[in-house]
Protein backbone atom coordinates (compact mmCIF):
# COMPACT_ATOMS: atom_id res chain seq x y z
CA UNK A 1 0.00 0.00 0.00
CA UNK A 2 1.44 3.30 -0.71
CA UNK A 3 1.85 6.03 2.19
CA UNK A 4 -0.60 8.52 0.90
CA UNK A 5 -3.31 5.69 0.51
CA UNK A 6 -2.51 4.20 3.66
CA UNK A 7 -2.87 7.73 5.32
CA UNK A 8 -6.56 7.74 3.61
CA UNK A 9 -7.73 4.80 4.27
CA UNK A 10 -6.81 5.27 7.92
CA UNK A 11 -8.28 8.40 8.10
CA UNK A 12 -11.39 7.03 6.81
CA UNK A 13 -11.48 3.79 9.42
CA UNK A 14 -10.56 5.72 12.31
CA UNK A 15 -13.87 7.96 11.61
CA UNK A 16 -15.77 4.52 11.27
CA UNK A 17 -14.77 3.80 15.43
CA UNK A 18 -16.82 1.87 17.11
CA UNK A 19 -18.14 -0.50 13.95
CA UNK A 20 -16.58 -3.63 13.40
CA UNK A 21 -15.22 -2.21 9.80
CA UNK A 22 -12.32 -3.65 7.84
CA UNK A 23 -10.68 -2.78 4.17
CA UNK A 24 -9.36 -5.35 2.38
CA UNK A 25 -7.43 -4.39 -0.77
CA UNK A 26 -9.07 -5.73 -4.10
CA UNK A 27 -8.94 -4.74 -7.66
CA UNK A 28 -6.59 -1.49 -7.26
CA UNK A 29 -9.05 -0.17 -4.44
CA UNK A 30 -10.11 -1.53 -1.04
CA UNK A 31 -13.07 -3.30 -0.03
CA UNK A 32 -15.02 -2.03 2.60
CA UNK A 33 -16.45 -4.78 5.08
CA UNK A 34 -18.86 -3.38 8.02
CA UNK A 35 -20.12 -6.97 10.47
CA UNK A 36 -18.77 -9.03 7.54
CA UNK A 37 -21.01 -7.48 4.90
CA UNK A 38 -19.54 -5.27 1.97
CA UNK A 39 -20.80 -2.09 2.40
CA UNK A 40 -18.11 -0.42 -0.07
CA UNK A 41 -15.12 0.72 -1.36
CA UNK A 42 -12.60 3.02 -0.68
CA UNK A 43 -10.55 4.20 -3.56
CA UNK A 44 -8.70 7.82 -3.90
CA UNK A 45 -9.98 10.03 -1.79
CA UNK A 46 -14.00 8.70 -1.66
CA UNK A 47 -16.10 5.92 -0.29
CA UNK A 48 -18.42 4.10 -2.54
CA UNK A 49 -21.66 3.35 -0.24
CA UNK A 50 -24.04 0.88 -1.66
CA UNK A 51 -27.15 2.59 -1.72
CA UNK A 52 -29.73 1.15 0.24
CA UNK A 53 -32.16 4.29 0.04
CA UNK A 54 -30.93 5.87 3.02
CA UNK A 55 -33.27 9.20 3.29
CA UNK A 56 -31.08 11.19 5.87
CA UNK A 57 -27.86 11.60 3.80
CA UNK A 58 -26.97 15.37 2.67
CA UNK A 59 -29.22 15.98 -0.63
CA UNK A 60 -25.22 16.64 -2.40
CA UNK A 61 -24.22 13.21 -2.63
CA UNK A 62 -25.54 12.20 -5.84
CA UNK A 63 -27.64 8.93 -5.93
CA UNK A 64 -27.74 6.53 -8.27
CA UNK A 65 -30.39 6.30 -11.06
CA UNK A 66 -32.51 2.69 -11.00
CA UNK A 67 -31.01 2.04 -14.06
CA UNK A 68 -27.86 3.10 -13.25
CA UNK A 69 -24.72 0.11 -13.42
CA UNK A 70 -23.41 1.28 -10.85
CA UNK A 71 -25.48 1.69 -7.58
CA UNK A 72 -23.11 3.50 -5.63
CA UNK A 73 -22.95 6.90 -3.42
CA UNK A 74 -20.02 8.28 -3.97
CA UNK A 75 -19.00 10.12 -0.82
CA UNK A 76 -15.92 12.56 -1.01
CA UNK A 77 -13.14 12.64 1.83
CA UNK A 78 -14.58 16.07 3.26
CA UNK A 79 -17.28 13.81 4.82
CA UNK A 80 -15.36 12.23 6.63
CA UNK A 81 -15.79 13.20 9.83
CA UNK A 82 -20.23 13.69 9.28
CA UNK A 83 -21.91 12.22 12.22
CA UNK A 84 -23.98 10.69 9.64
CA UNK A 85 -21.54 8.49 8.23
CA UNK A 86 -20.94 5.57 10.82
CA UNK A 87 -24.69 5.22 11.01
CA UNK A 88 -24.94 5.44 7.04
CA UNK A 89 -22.32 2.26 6.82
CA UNK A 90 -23.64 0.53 9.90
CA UNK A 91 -27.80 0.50 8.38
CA UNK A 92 -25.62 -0.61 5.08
CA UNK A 93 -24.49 -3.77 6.93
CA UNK A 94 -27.94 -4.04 8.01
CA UNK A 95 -29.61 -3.60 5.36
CA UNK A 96 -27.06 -6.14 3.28
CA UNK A 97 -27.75 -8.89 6.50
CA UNK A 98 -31.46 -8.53 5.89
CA UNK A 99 -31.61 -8.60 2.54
CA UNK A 100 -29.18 -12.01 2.43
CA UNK A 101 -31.63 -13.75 5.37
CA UNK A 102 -34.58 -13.00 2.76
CA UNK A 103 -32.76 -14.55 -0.50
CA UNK A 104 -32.43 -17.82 1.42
């Protein structure tokens, strides 16, 4: 891992305190893993969130058309430190874990 993407992907864990979070590099980025469920990634300076239809995020990150590819917020580095964002990637895990029980 190179210095300047270790510092970032450091600074985005230690805002994520308290979860049970982990990064695991993949495909040039990292994996983000919140309870065991991928929740995102973390590549450059931004974390991909899977959208789940969270309603309480900031009306600037962009959301994802239906028919979008990609079904990703993209949420830049500034955000880091919202007191949003722990409970945005923590209903993400949820929401993942639910959705999983009801596919089986």
């Amino acid at each position: 891992m190179a210095f300047h993407e270790d510092d970032i992907v450091n600074e985005w864990l230690d805002r994520l305190q308290g979860l049970n979070v982990e990064a695991k590099k993949m495909f040039g980025c990292y994996c983000l893993y919140c309870d065991g469920q991928a929740v995102g990634w973390l590549h450059d300076s931004v974390m991909s969130l899977r959208e789940v239809g969270l309603d309480y995020l900031p009306d600037d990150i962009k959301r994802p058309a239906k028919g979008d590819k990609v079904q990703e917020l993209v949420i830049p580095l500034d955000y880091a430190a919202a007191d949003w964002l722990p409970r945005a990637v923590q209903d993400t895990a949820e929401f993942r874990k639910r959705s999983a029980r009801a596919k089986v």
